[in-house]
Protein backbone atom coordinates (compact mmCIF):
# COMPACT_ATOMS: atom_id res chain seq x y z
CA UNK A 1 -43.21 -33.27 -114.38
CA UNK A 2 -39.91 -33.01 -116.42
CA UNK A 3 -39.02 -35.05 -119.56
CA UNK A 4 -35.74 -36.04 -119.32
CA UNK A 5 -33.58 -38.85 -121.21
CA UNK A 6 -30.94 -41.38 -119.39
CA UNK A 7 -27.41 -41.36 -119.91
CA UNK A 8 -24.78 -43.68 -118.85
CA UNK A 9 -21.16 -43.15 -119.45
CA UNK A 10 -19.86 -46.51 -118.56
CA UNK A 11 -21.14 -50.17 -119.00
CA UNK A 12 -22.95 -50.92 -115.66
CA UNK A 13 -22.35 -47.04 -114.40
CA UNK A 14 -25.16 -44.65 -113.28
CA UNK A 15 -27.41 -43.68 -115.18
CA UNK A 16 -27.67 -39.18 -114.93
CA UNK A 17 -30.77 -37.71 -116.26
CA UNK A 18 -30.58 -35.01 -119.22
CA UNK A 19 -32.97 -32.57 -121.11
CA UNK A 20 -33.97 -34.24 -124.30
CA UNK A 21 -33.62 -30.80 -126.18
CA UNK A 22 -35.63 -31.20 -129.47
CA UNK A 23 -33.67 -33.99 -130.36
CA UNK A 24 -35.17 -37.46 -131.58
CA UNK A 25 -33.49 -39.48 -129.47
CA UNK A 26 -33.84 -43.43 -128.55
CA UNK A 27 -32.09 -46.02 -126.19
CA UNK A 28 -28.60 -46.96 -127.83
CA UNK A 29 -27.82 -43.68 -129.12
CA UNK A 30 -24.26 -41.89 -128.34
CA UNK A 31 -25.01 -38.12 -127.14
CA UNK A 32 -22.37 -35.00 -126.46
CA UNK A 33 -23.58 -34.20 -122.82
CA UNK A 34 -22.14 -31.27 -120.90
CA UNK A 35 -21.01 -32.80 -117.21
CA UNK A 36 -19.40 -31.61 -114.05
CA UNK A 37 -16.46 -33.35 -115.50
CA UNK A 38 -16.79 -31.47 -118.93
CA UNK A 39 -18.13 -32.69 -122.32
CA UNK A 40 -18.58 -36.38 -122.41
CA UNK A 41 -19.96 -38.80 -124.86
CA UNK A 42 -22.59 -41.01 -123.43
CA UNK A 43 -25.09 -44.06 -124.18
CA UNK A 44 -28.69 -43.59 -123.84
CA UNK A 45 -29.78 -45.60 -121.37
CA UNK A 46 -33.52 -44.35 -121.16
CA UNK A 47 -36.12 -43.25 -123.79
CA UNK A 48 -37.29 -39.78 -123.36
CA UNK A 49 -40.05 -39.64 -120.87
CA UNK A 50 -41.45 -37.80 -118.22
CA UNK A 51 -40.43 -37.74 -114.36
CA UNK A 52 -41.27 -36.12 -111.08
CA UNK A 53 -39.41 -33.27 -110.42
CA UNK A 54 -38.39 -34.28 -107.40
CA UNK A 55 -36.39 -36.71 -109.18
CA UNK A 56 -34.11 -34.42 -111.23
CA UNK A 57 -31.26 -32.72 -110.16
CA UNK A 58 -31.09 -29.00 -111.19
CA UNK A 59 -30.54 -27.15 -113.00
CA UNK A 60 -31.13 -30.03 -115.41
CA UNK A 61 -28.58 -29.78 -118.40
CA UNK A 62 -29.38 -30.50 -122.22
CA UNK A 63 -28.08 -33.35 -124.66
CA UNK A 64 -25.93 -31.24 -126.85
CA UNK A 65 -25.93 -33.19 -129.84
CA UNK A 66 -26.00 -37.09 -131.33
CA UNK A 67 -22.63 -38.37 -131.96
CA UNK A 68 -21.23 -37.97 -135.65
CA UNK A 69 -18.43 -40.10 -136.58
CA UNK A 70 -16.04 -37.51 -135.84
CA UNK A 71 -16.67 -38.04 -132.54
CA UNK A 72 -16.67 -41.75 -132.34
CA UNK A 73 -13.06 -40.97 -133.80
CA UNK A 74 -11.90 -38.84 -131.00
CA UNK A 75 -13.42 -41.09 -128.20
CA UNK A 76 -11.34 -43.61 -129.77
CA UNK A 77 -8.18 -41.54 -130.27
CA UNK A 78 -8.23 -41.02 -126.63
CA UNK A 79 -8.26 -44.19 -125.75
CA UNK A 80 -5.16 -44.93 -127.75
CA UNK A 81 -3.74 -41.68 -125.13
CA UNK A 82 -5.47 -43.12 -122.29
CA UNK A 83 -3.00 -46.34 -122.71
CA UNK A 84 0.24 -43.83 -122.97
CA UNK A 85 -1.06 -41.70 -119.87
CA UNK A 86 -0.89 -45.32 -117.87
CA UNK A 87 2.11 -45.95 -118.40
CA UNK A 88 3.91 -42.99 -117.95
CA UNK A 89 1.83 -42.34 -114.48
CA UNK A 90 3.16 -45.87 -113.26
CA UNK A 91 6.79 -44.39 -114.00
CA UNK A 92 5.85 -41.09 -112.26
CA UNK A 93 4.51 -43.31 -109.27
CA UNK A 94 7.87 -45.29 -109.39
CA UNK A 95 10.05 -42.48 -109.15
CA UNK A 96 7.85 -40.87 -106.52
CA UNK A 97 8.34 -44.19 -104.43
CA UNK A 98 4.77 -44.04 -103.94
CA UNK A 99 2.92 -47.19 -102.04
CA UNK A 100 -0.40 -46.92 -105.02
CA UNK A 101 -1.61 -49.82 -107.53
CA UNK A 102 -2.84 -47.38 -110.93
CA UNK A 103 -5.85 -48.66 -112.26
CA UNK A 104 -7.09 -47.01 -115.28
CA UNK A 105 -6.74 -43.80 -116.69
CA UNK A 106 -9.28 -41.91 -118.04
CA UNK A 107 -9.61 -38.77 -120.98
CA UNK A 108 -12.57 -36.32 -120.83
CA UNK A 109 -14.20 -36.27 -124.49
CA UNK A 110 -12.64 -32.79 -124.50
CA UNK A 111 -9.16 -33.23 -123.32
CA UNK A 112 -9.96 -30.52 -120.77
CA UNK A 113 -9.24 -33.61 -118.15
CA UNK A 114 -7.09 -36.73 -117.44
CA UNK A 115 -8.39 -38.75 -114.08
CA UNK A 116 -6.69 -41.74 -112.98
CA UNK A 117 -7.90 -44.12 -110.74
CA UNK A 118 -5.91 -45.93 -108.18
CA UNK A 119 -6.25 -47.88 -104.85
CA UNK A 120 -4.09 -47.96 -101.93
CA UNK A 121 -4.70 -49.07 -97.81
CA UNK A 122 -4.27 -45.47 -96.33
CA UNK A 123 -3.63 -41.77 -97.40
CA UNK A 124 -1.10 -40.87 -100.26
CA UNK A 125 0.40 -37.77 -100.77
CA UNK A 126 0.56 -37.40 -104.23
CA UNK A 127 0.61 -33.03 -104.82
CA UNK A 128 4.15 -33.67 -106.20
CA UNK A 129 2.76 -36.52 -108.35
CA UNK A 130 0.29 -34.39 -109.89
CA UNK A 131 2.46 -30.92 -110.67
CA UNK A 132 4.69 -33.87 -112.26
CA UNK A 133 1.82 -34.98 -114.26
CA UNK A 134 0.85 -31.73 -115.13
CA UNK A 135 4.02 -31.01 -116.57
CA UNK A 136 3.76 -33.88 -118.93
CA UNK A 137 0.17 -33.90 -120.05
CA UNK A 138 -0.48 -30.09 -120.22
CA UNK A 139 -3.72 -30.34 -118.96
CA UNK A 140 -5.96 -30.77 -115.63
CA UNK A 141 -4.50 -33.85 -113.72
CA UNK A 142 -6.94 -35.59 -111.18
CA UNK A 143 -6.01 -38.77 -109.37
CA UNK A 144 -8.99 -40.00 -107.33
CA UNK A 145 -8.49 -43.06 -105.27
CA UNK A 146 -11.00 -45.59 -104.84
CA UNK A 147 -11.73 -49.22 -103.24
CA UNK A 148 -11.36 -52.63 -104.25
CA UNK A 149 -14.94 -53.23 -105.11
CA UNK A 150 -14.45 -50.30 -107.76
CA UNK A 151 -11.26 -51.53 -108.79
CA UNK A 152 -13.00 -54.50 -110.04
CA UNK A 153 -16.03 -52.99 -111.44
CA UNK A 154 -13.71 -50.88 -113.57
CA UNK A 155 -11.37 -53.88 -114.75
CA UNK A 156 -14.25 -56.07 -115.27
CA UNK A 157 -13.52 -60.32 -115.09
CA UNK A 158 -14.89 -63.56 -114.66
CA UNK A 159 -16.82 -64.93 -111.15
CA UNK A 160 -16.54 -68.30 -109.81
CA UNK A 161 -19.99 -69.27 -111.64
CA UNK A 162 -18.05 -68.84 -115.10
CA UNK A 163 -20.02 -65.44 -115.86
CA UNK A 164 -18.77 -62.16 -116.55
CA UNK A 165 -18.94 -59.89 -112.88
CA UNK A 166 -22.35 -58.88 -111.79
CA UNK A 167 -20.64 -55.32 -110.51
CA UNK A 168 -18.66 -54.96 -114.07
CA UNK A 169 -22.14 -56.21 -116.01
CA UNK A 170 -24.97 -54.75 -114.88
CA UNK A 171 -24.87 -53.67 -111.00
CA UNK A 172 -25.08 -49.99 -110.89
CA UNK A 173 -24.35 -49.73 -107.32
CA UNK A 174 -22.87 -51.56 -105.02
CA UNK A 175 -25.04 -53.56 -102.35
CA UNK A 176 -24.74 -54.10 -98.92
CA UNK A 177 -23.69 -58.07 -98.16
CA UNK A 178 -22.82 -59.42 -95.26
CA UNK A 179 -21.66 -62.74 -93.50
CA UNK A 180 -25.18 -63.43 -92.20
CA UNK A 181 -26.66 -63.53 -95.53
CA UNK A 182 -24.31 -66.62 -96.20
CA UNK A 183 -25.50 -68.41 -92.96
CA UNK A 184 -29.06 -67.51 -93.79
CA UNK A 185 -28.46 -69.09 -97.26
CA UNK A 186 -26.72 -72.65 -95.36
CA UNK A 187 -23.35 -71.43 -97.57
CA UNK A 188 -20.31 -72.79 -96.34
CA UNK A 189 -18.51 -70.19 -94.78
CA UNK A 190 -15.17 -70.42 -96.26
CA UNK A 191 -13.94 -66.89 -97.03
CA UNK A 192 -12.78 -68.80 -100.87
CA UNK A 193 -16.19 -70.33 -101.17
CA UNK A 194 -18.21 -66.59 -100.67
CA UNK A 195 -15.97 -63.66 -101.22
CA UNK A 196 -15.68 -62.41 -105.24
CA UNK A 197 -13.08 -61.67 -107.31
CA UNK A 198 -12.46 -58.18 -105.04
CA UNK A 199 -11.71 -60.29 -102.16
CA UNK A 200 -14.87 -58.98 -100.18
CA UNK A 201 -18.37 -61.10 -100.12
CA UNK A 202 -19.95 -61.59 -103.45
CA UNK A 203 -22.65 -58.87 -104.58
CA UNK A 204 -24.91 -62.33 -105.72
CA UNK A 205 -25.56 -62.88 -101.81
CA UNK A 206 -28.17 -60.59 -102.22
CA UNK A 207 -29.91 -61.81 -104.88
CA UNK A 208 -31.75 -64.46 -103.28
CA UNK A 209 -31.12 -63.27 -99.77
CA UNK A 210 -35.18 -62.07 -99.36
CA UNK A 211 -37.03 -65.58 -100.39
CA UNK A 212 -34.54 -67.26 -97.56
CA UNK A 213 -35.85 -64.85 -95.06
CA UNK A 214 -39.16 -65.60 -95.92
CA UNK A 215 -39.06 -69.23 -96.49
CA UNK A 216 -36.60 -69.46 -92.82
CA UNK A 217 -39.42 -67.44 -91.26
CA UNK A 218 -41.96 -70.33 -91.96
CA UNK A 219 -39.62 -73.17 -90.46
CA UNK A 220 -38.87 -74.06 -86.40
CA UNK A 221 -35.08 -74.15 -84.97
CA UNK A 222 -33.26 -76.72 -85.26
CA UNK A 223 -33.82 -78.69 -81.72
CA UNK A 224 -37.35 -76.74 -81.15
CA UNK A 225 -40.05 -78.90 -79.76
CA UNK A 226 -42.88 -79.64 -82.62
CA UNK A 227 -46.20 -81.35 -82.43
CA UNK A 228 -46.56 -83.68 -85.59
CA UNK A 229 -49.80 -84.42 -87.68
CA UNK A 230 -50.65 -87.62 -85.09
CA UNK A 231 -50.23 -85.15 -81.95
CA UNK A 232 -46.54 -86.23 -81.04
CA UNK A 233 -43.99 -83.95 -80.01
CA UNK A 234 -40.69 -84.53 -81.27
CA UNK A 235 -37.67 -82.75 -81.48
CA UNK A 236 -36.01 -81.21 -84.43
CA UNK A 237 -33.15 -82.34 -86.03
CA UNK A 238 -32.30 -80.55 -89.17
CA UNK A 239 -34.58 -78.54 -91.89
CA UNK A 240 -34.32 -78.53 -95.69
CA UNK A 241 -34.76 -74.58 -96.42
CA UNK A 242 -36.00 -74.69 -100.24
CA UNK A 243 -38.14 -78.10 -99.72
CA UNK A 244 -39.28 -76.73 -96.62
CA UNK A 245 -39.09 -79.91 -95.03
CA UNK A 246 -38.21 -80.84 -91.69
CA UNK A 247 -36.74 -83.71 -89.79
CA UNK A 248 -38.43 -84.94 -86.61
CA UNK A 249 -37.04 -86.94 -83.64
CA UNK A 250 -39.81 -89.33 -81.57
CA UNK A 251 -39.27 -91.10 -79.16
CA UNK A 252 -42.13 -93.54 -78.35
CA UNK A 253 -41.99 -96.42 -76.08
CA UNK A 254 -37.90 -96.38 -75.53
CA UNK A 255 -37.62 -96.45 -79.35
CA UNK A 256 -36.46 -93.51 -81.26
CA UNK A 257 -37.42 -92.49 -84.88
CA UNK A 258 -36.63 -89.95 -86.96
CA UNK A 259 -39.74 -88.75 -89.60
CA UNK A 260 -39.68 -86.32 -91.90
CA UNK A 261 -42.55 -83.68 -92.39
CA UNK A 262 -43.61 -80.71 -94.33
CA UNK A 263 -43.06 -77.52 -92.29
CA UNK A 264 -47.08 -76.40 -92.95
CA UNK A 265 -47.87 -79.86 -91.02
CA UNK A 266 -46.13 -78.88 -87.96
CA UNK A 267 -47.14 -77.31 -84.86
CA UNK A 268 -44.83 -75.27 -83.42
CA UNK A 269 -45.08 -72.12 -80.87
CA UNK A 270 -42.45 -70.08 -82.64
CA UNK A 271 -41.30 -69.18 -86.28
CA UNK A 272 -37.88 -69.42 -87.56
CA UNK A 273 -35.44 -67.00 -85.63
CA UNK A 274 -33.20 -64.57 -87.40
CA UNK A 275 -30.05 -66.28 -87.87
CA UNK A 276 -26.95 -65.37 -85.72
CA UNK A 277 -22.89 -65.48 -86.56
CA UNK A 278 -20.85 -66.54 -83.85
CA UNK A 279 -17.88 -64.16 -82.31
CA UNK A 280 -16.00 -67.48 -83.94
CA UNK A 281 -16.45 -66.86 -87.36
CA UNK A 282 -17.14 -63.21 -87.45
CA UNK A 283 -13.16 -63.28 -86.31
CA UNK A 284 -12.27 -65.83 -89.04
CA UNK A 285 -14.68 -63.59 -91.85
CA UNK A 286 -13.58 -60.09 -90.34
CA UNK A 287 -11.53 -59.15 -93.66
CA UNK A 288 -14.62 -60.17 -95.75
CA UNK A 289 -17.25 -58.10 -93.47
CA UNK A 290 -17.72 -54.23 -94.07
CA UNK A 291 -18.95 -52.54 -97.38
CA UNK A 292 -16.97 -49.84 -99.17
């Protein structure tokens, strides 16, 4: 076993395990960490406690140090340069005639570093960009390009539900969604009704996407044949997922009825198939499928 303490470097980011030292530390505190990056100042995110070592990345690397108020002041010093570095990147891009949206730009704690983040829809060749860069800041330039998905996490914003983004909140990582979870869930599949703020489906199609598959699993097909509690077969017509209630068409004596039943007082051969997306709408929701 290793003891090891959590740290996480951005709100909703991963959380990297470090060696506690002999330092008394507890969730909430800001720690000097040494990272592949450089120094950084991080949130504890975990209590010191004790792992598998299986679990831990080595060699495992030491907190350095709690933050002093110096180094709240330099964090927030480099923020103020972080806001400079944008906007003199966006004129670099400009002059460069480069096809790239910036997105944020980002400090190490010790200056040793200066990342910015942009997205674009193919390869950019940006080696002139960054000996241009270079030139200005005097320091190590890295421009790392990522997706929409992180574009958003990073920005941060308001969903359609009128709460703050699951991804910018507390997702850590991104998971897989796709179309079929929507059709699982009976959501309309309009791409403005289901896809987020990134433009691709919503992370929260997940969230509820493994009590549908069970509570589908205990219902027939729509128009599967059924035997009802008084022995008559009927057809069905539609099913209420979350009720688990299910609409039953008899026909007795040239008269036809339609009854409604709890799925447990059915009889039927089969359970609830996995649910399938038409060629139709897998054209009309192409943009939306695929993960990043």
């Amino acid at each position: 076993m290793t003891k090891i303490v959590g740290v996480r470097f951005r709100t909703a980011g991963k959380v990297y395990y470090f060696g506690p030292k002999n330092l008394e530390l507890k969730v909430g505190d800001d720690v000097i960490v040494e990272t592949a990056r450089g120094i950084e100042m991080g949130k504890v995110a975990i209590g010191p406690q004790e792992v598998a070592d299986d679990e831990v990345v080595q060699p495992l690397k030491n907190v350095q140090r709690i933050a002093t108020e110096e180094d709240h002041k330099r964090v927030a010093k480099n923020k103020e340069k972080e806001k400079e570095a944008l906007k003199i990147c966006q004129e670099k891009i400009r002059k460069h005639n480069l096809e790239m949206k910036l997105v944020d730009a980002e400090y190490t704690f010790d200056n040793n570093k200066l990342l910015f983040y942009f997205t674009a829809d193919g390869r950019i060749d940006f080696r002139e960009l960054v000996k241009d860069l270079a030139s200005v800041f005097r320091t190590r330039i890295e421009l790392r390009q990522i997706g929409v998905r992180d574009e958003t996490k990073i920005m941060g914003g308001i969903g359609i539900c009128g709460r703050p983004l699951c991804c910018s909140s507390y997702l850590t990582d991104f998971v897989p969604v796709s179309i079929k979870m929507a059709k699982e869930q009976n959501l309309s599949l309009n791409p403005t009704k289901i896809s987020g703020v990134c433009g691709r489906l919503m992370c929260c199609l997940k969230n509820e996407q493994e009590t549908y598959e069970y509570l589908n699993s205990q219902l027939p097909n729509v128009g599967d044949t059924v035997t009802t509690p008084e022995g008559i077969r009927g057809q069905v017509k539609s099913v209420n997922v979350l009720r688990q209630l299910v609409k039953v068409l008899i026909e007795q004596d040239d008269t036809k009825e339609e009854r409604e039943y709890q799925a447990s007082q059915l009889k039927f051969r089969a359970k609830r198939k996995n649910v399938k997306v038409t060629k139709e709408e897998l054209k009309e929701l192409a943009k939306l499928e695929g993960n990043e």
